[in-house]
N, C-alpha and C. Protein backbone atom coordinates (compact mmCIF):
# COMPACT_ATOMS: atom_id res chain seq x y z
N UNK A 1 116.90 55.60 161.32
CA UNK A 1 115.98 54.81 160.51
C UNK A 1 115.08 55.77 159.75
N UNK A 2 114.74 55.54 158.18
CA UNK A 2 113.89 56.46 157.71
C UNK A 2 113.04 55.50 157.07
N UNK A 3 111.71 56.00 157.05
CA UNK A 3 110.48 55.24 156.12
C UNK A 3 110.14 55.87 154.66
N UNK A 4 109.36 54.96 154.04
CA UNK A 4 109.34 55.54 152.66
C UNK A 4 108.42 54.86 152.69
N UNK A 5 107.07 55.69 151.94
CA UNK A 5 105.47 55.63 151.64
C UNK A 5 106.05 55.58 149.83
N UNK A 6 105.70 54.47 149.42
CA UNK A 6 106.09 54.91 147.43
C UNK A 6 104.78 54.60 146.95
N UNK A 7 104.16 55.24 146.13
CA UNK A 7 102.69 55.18 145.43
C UNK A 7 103.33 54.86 143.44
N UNK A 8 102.85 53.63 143.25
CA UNK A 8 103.74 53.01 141.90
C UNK A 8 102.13 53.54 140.92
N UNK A 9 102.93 54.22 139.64
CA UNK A 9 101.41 53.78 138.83
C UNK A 9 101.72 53.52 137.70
N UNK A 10 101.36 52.17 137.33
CA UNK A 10 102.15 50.70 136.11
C UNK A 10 101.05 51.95 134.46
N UNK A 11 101.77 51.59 133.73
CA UNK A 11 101.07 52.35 132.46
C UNK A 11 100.11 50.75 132.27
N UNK A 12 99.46 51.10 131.35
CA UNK A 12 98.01 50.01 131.20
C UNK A 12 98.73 49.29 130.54
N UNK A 13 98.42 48.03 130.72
CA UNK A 13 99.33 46.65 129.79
C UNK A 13 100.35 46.30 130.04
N UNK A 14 101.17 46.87 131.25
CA UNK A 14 102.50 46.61 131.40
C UNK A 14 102.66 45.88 132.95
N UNK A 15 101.59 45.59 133.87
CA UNK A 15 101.72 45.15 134.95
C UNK A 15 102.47 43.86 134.75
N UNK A 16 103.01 42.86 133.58
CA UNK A 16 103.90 41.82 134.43
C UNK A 16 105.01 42.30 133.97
N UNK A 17 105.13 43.37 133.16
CA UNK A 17 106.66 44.17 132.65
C UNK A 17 107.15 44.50 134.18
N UNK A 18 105.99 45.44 134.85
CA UNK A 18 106.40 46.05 136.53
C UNK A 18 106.71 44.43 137.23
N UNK A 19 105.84 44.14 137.88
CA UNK A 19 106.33 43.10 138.19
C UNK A 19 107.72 42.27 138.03
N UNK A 20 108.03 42.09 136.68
CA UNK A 20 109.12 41.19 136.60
C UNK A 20 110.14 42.26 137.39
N UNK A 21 110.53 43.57 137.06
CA UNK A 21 110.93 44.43 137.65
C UNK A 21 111.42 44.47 138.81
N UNK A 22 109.97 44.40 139.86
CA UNK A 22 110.23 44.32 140.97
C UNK A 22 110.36 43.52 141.55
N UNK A 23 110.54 42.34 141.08
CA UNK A 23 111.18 40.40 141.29
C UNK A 23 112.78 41.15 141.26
N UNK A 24 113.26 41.73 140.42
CA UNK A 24 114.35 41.95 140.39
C UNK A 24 115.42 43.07 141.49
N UNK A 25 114.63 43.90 141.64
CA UNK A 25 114.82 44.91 142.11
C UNK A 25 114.90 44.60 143.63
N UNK A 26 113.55 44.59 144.07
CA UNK A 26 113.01 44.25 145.78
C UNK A 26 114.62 44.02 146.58
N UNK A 27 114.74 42.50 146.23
CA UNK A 27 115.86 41.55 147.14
C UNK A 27 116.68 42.66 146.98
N UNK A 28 117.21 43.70 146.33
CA UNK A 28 118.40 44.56 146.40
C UNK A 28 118.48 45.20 147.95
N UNK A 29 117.34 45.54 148.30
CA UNK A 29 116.76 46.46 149.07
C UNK A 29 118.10 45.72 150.63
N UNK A 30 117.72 44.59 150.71
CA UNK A 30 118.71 44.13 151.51
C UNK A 30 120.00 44.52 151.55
N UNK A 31 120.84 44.00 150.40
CA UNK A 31 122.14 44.57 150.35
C UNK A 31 122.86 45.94 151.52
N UNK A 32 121.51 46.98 150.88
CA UNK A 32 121.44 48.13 151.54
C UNK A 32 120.99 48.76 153.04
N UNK A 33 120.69 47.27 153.57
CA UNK A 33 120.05 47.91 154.88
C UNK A 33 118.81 48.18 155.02
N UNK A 34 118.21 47.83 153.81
CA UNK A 34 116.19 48.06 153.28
C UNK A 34 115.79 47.03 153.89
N UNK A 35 114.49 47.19 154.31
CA UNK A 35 113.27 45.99 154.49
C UNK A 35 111.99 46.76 153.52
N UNK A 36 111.45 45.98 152.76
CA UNK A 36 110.16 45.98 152.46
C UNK A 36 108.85 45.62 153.29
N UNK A 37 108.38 46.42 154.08
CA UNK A 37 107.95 45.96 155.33
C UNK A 37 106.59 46.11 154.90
N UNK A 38 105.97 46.24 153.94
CA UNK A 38 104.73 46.16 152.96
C UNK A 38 104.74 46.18 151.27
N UNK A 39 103.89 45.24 150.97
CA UNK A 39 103.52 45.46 149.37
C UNK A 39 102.43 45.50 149.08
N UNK A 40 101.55 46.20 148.98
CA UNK A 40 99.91 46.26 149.09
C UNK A 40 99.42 46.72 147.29
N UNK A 41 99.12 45.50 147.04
CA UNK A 41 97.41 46.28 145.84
C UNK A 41 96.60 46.51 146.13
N UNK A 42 96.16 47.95 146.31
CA UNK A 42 94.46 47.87 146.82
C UNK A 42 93.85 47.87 145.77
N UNK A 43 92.43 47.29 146.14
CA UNK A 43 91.37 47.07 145.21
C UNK A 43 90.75 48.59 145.35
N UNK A 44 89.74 48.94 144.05
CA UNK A 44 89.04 50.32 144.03
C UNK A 44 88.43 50.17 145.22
N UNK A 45 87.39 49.00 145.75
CA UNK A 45 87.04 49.32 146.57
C UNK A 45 87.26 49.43 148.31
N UNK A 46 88.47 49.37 148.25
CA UNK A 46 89.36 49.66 149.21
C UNK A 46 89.95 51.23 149.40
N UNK A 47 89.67 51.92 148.63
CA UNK A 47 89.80 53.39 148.91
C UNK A 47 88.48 53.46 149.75
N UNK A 48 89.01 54.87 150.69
CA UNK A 48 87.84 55.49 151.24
C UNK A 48 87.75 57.08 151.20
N UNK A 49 86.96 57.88 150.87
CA UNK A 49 87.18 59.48 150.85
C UNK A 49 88.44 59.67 150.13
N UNK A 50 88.28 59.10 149.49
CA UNK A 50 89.60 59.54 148.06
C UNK A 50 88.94 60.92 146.86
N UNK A 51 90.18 61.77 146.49
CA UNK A 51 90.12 62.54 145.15
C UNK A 51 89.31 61.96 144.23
N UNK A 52 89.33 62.78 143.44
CA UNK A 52 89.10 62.09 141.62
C UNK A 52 90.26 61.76 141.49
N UNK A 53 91.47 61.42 141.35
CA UNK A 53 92.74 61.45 141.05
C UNK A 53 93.05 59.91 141.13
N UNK A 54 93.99 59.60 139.95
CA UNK A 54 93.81 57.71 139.92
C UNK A 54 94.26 57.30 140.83
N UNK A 55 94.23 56.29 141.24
CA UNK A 55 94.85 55.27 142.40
C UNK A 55 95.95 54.47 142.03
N UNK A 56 97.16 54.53 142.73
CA UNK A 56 97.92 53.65 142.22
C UNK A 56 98.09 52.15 142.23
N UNK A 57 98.87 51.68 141.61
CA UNK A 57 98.23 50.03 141.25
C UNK A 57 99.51 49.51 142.52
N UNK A 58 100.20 50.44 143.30
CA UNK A 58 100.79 49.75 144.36
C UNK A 58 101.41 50.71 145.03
N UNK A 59 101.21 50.27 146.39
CA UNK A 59 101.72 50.96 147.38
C UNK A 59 102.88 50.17 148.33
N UNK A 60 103.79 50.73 148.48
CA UNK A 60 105.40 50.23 149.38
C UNK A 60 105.20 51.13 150.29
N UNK A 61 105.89 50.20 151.31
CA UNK A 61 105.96 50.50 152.58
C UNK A 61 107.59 50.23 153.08
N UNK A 62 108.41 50.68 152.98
CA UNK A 62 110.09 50.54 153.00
C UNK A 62 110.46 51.11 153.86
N UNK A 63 111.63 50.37 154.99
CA UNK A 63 112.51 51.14 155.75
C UNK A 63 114.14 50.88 155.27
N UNK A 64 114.73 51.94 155.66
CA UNK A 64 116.48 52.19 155.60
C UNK A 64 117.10 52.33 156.33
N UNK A 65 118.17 51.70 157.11
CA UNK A 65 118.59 52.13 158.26
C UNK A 65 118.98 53.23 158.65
N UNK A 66 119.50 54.28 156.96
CA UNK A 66 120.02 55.54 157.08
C UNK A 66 119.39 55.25 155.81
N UNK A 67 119.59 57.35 155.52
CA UNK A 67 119.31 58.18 154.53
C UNK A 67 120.04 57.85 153.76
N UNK A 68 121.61 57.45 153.86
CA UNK A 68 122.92 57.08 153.35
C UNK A 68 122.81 55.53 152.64
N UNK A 69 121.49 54.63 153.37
CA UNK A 69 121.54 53.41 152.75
C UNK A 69 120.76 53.66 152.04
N UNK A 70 119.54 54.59 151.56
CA UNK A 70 119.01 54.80 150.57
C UNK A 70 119.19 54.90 149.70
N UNK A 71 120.09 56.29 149.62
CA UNK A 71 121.06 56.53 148.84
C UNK A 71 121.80 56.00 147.75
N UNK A 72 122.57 54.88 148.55
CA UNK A 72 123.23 53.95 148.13
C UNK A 72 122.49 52.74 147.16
N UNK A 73 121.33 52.13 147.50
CA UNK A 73 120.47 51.98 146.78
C UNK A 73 120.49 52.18 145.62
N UNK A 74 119.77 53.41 145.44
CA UNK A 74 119.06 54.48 144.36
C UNK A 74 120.36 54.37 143.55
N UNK A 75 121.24 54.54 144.02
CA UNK A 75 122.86 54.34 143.00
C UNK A 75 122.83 53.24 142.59
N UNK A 76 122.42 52.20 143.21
CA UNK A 76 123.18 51.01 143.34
C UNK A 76 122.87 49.94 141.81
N UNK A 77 124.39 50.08 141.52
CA UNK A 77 124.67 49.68 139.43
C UNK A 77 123.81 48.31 139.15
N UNK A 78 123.93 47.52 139.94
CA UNK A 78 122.83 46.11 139.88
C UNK A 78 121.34 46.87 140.08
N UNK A 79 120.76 47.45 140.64
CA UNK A 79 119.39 48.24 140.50
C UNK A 79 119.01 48.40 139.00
N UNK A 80 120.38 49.68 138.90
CA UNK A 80 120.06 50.41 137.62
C UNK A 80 120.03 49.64 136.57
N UNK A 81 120.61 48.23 136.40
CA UNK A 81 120.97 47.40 135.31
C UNK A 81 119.12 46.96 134.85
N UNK A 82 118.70 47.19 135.97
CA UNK A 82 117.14 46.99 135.15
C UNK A 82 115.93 47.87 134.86
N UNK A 83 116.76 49.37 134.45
CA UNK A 83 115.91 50.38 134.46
C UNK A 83 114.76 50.56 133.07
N UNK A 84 115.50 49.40 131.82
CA UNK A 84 114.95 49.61 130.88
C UNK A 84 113.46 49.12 131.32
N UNK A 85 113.03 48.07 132.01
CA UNK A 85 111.74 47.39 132.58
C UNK A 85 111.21 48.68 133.29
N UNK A 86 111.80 49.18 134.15
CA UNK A 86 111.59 49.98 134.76
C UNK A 86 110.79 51.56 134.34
N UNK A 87 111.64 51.60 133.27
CA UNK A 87 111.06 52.69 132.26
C UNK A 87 109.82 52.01 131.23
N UNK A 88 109.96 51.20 130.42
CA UNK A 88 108.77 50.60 130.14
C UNK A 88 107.65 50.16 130.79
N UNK A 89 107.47 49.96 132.23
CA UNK A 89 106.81 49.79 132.68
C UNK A 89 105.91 50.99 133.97
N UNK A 90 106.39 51.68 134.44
CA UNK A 90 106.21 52.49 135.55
C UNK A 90 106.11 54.29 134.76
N UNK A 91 104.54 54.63 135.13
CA UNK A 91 104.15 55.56 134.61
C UNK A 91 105.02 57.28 135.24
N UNK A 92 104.60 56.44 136.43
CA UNK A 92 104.87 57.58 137.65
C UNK A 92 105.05 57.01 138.91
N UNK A 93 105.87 58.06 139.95
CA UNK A 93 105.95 57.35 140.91
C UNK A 93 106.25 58.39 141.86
N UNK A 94 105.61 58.19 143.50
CA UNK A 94 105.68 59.17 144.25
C UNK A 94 106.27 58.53 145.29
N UNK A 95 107.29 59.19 146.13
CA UNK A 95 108.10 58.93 147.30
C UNK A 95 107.79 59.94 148.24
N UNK A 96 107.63 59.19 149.71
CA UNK A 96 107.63 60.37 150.80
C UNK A 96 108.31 59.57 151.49
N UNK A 97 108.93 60.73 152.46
CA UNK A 97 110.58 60.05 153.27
C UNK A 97 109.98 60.76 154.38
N UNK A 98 109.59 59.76 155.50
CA UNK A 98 109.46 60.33 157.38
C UNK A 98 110.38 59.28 158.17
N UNK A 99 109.77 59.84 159.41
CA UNK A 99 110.57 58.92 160.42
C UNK A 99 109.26 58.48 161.66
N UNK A 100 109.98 57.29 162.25
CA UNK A 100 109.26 56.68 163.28
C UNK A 100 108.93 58.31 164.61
N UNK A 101 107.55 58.42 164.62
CA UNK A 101 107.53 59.14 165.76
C UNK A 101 107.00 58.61 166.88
């Protein structure tokens, strides 16, 4: 089993572009052996002892049963079929991959 911390940051004006996106996208996660086991917006004032550095407008919380269903995923041609949203909408994006300790 592997976890994935993803930090999303939507470019300004495009949050229901992301959104529609991830209406589309998410349910894939199944196919593959994914759970979305969080979807969190925090509000600004929901940071605590944070950088200067922006906050992202969403944080995922994802497991995979394997590295291999990830994988598969990230390939996976129904995903990619909605990358143009994906690219119009999503500035940047950070992934960290651990495991249950």
């Amino acid at each position: 089993m592997i976890y994935l911390t993803v930090l999303l940051y939507v470019k300004k004006g495009k949050e229901k572009v992301f959104v529609e996106y991830e209406n589309a996208v998410l349910p894939i996660l199944k196919e593959h052996n994914g759970v979305l086991i969080h979807r969190l917006r925090p509000l600004e004032e929901n940071y605590i002892g944070t950088s200067t550095e922006e906050q992202p407008y969403e944080i995922h919380l994802i497991s995979f049963a394997s590295d291999q269903h990830f994988k598969a995923y990230l390939q996976d041609s129904k995903r990619a079929s909605f990358d143009a949203l994906k690219n119009e909408s999503l500035r940047l994006s950070y992934i960290y991959k651990g495991e249950k300790l």
